[in-house]
Protein backbone atom coordinates (compact mmCIF):
# COMPACT_ATOMS: atom_id res chain seq x y z
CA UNK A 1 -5.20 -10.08 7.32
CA UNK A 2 -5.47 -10.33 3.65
CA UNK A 3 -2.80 -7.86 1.74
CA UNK A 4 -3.51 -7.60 -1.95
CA UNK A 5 0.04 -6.37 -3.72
CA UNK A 6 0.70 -4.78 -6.67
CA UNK A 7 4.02 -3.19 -8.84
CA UNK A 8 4.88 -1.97 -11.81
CA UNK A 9 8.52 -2.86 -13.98
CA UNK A 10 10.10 -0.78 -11.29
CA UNK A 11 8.94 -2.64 -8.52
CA UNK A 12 8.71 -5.92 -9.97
CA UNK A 13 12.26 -6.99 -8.20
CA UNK A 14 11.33 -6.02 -4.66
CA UNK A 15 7.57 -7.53 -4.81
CA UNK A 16 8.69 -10.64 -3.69
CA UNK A 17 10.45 -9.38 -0.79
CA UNK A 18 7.66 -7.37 0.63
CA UNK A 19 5.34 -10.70 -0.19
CA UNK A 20 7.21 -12.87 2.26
CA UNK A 21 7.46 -10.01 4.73
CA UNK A 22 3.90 -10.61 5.17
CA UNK A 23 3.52 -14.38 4.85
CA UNK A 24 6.30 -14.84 7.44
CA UNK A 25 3.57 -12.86 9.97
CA UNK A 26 1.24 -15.57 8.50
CA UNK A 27 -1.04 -13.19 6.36
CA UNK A 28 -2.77 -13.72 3.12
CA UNK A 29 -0.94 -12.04 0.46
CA UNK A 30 -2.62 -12.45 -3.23
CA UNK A 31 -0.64 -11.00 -6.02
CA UNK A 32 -2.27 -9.00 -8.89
CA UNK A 33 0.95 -8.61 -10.92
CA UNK A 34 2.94 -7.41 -12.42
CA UNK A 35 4.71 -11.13 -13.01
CA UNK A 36 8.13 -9.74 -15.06
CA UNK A 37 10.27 -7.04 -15.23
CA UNK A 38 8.66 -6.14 -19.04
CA UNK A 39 7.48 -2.37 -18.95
CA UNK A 40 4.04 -2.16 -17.45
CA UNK A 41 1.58 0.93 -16.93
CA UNK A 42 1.76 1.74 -12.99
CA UNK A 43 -2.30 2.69 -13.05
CA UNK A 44 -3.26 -0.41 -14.24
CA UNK A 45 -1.90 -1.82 -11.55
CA UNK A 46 -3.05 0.65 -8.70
CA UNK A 47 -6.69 -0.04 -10.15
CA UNK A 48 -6.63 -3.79 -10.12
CA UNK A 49 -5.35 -3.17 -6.36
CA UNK A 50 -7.86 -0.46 -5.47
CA UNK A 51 -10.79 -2.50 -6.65
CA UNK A 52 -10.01 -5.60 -4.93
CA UNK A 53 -9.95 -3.56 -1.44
CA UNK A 54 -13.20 -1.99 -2.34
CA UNK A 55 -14.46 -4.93 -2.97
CA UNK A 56 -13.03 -6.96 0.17
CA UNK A 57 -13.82 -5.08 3.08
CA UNK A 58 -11.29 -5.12 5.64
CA UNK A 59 -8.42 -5.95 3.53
CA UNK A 60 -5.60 -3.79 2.52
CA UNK A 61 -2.73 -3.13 0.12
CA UNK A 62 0.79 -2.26 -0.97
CA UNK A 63 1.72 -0.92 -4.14
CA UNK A 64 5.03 -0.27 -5.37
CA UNK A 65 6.91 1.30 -8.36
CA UNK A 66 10.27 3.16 -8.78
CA UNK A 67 9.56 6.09 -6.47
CA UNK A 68 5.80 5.21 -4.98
CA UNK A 69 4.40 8.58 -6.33
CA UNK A 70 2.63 6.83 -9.57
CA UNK A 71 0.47 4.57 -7.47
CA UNK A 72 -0.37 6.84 -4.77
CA UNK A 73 -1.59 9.21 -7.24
CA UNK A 74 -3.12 6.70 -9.12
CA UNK A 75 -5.05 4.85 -6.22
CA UNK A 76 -6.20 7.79 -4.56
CA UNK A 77 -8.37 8.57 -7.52
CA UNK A 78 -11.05 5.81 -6.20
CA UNK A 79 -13.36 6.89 -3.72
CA UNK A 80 -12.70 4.75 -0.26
CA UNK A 81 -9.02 4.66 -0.82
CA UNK A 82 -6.57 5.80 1.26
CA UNK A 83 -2.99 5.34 -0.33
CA UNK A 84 -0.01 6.69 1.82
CA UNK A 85 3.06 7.18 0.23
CA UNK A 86 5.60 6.22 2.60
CA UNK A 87 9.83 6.70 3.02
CA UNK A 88 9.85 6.13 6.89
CA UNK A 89 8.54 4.01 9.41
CA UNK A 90 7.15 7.42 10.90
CA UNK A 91 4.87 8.23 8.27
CA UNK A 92 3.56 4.96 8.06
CA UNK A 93 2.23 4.73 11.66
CA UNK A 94 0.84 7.84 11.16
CA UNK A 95 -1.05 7.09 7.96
CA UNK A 96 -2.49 4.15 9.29
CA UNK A 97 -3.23 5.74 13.06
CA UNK A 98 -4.09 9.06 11.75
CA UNK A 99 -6.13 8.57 8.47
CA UNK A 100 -7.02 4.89 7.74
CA UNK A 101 -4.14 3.97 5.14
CA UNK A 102 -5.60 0.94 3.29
CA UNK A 103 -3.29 0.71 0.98
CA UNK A 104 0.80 1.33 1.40
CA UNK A 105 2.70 2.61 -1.52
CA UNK A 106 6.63 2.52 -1.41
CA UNK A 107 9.39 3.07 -4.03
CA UNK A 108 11.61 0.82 -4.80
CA UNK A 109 14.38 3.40 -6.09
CA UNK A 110 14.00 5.36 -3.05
CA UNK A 111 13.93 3.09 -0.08
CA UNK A 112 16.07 -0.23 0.61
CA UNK A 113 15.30 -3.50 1.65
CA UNK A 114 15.86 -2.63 5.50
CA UNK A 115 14.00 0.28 5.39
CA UNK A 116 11.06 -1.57 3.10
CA UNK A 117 11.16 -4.25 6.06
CA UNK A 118 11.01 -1.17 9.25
CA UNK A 119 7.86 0.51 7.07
CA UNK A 120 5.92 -2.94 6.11
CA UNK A 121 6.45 -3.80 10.17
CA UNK A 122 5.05 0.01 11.44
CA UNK A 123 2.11 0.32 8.90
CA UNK A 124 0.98 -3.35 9.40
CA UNK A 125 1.31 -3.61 13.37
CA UNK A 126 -0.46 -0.48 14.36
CA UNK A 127 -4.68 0.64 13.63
CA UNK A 128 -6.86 3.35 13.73
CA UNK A 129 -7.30 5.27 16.53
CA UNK A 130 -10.12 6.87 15.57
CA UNK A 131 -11.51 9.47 17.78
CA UNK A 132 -10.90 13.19 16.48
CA UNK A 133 -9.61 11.75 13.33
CA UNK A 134 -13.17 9.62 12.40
CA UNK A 135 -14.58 12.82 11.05
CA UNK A 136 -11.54 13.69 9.22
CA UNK A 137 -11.33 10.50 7.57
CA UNK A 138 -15.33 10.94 7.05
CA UNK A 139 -14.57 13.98 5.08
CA UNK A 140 -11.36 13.00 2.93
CA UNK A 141 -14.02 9.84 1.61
CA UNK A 142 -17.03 12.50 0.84
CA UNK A 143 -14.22 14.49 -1.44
């Protein structure tokens, strides 16, 4: 699977982290940025990760600034994207099984490296199960 990853200043530090969560389960990861802990614009980011996904179908992504409320706000502005905010390993099956999460969005001021690690492992090793929530997902893209 091919990841595309994005932060802001805020999650600058823990990009890394999440990067070799995913290369140690041998997936692509390609890294938009942000490359230093210099302040950065969080919706700059969340576009640059939105539009590769668009662009690559089949491939997802994680964004991540201080709380993860920036980016999923910001991503979930582009038509096709489905940006789950996540604090639990919980949610994050359920984005991904009930409605299609294609891109993950965590916050580095709100969740730690263990919890990053339980959340990256849920959301990435489960799928869609379709059925009664195809048309759902059908009508959150038409919005």
């Amino acid at each position: 699977m091919r990841y595309y990853i994005g932060a802001d200043h805020a999650g600058y530090e823990i990009k890394d982290f999440v990067k070799n969560i995913f290369l140690s389960y041998g997936d692509e990861v390609i890294d938009v940025g942000t490359f230093d802990d210099k302040r950065v614009d969080y919706p700059d980011f969340a576009k640059i990760v939105s539009k590769k996904i668009l662009d690559d179908i089949g491939s997802q992504g994680v964004l991540i600034c201080g709380t993860g409320i920036g980016m999923s706000i910001s991503a979930n502005r582009f038509q096709g994207i489905r940006a789950a905010l996540c604090h639990d390993s919980l949610s994050a099956i359920l984005s991904k099984q009930h409605n299609d999460a294609n891109i993950l969005c965590l916050g580095s001021r709100v969740s730690g490296k263990a919890m990053i690690e339980q959340i990256i492992k849920s959301w990435r090793d489960c799928s869609f199960e379709q059925g009664r929530h195809t048309n759902r997902v059908k009508k959150i893209d038409k919005l």
